[in-house]
PDB file of N, CA and C in Angstrom:
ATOM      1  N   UNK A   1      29.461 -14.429 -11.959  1.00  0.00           N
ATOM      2  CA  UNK A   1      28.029 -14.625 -12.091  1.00  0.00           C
ATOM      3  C   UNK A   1      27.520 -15.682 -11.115  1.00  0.00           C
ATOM      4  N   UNK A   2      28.329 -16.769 -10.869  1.00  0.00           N
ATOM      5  CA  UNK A   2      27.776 -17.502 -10.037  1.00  0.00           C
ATOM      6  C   UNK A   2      27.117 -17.047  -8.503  1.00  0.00           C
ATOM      7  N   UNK A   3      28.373 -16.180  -8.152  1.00  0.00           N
ATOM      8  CA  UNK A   3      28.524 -15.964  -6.783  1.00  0.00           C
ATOM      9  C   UNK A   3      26.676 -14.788  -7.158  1.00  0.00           C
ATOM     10  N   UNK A   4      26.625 -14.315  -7.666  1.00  0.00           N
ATOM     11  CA  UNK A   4      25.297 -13.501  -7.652  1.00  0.00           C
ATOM     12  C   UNK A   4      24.331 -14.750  -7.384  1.00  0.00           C
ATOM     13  N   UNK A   5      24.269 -15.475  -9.001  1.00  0.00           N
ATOM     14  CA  UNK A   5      23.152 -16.571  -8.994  1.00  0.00           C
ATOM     15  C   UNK A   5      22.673 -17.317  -7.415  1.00  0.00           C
ATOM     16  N   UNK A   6      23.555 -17.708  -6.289  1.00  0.00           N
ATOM     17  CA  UNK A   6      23.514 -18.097  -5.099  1.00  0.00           C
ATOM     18  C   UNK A   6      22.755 -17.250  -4.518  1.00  0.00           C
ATOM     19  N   UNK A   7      22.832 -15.927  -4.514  1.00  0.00           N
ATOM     20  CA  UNK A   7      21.597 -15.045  -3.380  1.00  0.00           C
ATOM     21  C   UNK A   7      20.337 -15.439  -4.304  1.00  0.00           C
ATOM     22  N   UNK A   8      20.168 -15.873  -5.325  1.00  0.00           N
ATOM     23  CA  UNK A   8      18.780 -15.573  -5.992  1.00  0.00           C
ATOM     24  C   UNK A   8      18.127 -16.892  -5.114  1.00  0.00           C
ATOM     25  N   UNK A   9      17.188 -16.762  -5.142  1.00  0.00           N
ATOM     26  CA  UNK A   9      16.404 -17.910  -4.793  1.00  0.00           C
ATOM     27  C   UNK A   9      15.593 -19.004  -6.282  1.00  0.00           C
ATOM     28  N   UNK A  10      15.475 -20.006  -6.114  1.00  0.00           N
ATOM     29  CA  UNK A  10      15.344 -20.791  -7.452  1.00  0.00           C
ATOM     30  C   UNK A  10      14.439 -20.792  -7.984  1.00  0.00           C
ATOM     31  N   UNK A  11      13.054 -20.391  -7.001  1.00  0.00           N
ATOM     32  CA  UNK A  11      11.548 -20.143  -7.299  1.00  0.00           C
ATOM     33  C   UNK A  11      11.252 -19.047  -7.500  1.00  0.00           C
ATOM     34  N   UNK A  12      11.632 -17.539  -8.318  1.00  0.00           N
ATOM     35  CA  UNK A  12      11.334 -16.373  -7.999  1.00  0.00           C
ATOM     36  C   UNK A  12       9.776 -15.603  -7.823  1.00  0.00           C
ATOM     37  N   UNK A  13       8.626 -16.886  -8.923  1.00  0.00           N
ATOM     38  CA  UNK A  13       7.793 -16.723  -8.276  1.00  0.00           C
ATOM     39  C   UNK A  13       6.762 -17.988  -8.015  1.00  0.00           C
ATOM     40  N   UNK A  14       6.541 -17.746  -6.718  1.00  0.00           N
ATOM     41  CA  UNK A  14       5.759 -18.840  -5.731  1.00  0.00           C
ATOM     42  C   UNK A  14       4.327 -18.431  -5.584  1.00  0.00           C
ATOM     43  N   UNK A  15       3.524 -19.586  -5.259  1.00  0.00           N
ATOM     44  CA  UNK A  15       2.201 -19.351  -5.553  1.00  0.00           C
ATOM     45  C   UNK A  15       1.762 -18.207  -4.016  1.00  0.00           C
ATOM     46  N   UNK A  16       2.730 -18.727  -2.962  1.00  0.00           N
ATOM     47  CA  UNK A  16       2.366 -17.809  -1.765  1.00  0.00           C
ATOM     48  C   UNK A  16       2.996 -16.169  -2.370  1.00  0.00           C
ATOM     49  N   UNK A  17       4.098 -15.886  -3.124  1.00  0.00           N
ATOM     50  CA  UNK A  17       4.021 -14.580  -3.573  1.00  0.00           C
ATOM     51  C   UNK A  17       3.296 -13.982  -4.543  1.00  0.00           C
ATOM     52  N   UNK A  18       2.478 -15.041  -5.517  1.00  0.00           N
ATOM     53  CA  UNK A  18       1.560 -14.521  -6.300  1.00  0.00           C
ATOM     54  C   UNK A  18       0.032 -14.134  -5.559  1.00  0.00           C
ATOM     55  N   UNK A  19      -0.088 -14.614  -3.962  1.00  0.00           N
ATOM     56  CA  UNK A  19      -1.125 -14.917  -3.499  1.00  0.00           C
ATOM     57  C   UNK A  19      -1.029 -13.286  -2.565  1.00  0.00           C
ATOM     58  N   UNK A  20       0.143 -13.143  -2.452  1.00  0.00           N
ATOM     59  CA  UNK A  20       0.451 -11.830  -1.310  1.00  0.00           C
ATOM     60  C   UNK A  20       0.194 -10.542  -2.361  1.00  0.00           C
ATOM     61  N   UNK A  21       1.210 -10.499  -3.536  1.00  0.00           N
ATOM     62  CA  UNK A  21       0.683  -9.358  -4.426  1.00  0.00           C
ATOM     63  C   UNK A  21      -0.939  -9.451  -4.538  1.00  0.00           C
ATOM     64  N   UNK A  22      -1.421 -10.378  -4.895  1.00  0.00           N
ATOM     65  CA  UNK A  22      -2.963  -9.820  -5.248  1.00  0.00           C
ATOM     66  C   UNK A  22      -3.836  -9.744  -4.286  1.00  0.00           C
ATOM     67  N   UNK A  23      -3.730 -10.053  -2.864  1.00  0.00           N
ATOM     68  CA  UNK A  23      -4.059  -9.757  -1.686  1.00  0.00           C
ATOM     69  C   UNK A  23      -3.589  -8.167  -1.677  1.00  0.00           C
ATOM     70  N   UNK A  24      -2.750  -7.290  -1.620  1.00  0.00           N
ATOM     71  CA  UNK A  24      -2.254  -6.439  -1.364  1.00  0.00           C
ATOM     72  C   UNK A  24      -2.860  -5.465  -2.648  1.00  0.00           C
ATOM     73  N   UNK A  25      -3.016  -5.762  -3.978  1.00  0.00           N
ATOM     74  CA  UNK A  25      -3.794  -4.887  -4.808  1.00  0.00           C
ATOM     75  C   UNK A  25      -4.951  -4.884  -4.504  1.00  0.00           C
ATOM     76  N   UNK A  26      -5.924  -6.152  -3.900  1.00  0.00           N
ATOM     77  CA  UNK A  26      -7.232  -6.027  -3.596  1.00  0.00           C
ATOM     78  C   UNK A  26      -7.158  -5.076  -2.226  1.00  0.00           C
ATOM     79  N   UNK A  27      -6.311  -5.305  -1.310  1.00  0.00           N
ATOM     80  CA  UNK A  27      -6.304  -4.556  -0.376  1.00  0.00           C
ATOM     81  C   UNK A  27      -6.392  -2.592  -0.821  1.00  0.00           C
ATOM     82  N   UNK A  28      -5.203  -2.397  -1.398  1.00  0.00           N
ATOM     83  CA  UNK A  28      -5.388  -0.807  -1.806  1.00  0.00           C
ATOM     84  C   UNK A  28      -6.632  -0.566  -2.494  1.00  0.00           C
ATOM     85  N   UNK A  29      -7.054  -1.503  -3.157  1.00  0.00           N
ATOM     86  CA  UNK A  29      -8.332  -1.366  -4.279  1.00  0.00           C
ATOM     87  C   UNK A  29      -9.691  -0.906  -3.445  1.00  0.00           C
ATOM     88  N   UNK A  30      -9.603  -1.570  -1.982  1.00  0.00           N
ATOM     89  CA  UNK A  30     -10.665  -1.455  -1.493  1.00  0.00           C
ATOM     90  C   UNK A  30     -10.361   0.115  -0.646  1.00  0.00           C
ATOM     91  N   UNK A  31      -9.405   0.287  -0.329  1.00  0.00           N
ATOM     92  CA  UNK A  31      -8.891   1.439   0.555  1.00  0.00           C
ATOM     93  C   UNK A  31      -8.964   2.826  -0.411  1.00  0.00           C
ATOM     94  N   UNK A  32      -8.755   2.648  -1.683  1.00  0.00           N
ATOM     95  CA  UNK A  32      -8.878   3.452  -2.911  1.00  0.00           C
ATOM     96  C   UNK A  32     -10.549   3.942  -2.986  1.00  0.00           C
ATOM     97  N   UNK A  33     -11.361   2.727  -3.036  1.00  0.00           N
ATOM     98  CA  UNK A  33     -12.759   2.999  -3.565  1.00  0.00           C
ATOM     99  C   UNK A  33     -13.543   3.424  -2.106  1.00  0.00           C
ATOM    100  N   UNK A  34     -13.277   3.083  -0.773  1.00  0.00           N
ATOM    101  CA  UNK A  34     -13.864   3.308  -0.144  1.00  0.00           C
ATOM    102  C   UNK A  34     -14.246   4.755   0.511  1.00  0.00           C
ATOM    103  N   UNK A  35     -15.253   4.912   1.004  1.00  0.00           N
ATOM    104  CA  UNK A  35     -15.987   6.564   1.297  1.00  0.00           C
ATOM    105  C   UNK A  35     -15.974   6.270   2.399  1.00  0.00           C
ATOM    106  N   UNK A  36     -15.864   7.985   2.813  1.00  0.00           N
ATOM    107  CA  UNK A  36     -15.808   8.539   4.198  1.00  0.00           C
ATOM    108  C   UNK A  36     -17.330   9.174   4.222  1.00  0.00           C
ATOM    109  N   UNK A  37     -18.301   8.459   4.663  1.00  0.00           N
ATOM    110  CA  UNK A  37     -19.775   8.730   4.921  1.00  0.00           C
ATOM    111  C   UNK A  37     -19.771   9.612   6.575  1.00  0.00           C
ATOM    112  N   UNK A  38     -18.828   8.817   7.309  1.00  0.00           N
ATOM    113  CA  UNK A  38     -18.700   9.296   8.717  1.00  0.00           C
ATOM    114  C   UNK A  38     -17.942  10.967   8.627  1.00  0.00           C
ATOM    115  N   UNK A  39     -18.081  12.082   8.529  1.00  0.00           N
ATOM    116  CA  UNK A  39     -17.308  13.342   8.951  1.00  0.00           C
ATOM    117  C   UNK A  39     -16.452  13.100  10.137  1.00  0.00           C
ATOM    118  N   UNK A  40     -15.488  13.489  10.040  1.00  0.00           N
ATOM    119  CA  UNK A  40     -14.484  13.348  11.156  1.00  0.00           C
ATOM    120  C   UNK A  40     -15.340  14.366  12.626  1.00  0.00           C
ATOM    121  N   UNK A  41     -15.018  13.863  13.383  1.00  0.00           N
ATOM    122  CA  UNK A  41     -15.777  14.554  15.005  1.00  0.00           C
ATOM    123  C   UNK A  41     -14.887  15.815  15.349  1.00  0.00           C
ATOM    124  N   UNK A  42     -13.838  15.650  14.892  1.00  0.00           N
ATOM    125  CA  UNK A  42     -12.566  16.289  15.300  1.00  0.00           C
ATOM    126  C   UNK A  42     -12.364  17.962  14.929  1.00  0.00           C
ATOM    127  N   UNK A  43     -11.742  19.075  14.850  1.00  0.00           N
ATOM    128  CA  UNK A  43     -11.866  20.022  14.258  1.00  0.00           C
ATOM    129  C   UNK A  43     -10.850  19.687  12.877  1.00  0.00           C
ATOM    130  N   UNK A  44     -10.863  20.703  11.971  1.00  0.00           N
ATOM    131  CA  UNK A  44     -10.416  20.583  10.475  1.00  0.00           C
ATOM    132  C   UNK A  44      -8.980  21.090  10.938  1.00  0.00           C
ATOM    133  N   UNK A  45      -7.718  20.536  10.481  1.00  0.00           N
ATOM    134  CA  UNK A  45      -6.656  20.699  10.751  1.00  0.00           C
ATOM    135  C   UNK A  45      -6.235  21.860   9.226  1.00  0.00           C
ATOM    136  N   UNK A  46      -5.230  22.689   9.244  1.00  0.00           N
ATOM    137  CA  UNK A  46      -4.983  23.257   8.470  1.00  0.00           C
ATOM    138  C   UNK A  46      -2.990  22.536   7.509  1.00  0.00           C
ATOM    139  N   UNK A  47      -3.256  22.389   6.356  1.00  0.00           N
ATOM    140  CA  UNK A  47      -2.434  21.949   6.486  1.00  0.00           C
ATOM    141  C   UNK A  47      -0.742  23.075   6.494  1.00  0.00           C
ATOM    142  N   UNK A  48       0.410  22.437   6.191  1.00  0.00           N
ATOM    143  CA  UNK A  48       1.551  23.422   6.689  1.00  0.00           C
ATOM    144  C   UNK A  48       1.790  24.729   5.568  1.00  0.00           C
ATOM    145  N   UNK A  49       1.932  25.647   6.031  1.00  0.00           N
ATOM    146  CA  UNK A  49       2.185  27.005   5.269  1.00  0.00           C
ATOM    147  C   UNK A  49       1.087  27.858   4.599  1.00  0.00           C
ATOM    148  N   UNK A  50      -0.422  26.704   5.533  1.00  0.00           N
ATOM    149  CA  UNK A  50      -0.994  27.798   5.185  1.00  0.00           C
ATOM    150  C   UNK A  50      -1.602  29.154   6.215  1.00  0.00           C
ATOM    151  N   UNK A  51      -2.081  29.820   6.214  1.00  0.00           N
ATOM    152  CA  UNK A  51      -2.665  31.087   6.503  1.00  0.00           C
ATOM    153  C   UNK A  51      -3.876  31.803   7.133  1.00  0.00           C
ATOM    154  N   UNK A  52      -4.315  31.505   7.654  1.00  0.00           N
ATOM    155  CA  UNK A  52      -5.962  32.264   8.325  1.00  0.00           C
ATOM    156  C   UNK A  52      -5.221  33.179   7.981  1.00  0.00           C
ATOM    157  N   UNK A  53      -6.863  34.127   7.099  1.00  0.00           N
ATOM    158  CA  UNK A  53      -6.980  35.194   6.768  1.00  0.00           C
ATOM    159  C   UNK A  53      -7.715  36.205   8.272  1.00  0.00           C
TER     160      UNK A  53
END
């Protein structure tokens, strides 16, 4: 058990890793809620296996 306990680190959680997770949920949160108002310029890609009729 010891030899494990040595890789652990003594702080498992630090205020800079409590600061990165909730940076990173606000991050998806905003990437989640945000709209595509702009239409892509581009043509519509089809995705794989499908078919024109």
């Amino acid at each position: 058990m010891t030899a494990v306990q040595n890789w652990l680190p003594k702080d498992l959680v630090t205020p800079t890793i409590v600061r990165n997770v909730i940076r990173d949920v606000l991050r998806d949160l905003h990437k989640m809620t945000q709209r595509d108002d702009e239409p892509s310029g581009g043509p519509q890609l089809m995705g794989r296996g499908l078919e024109r009729c």
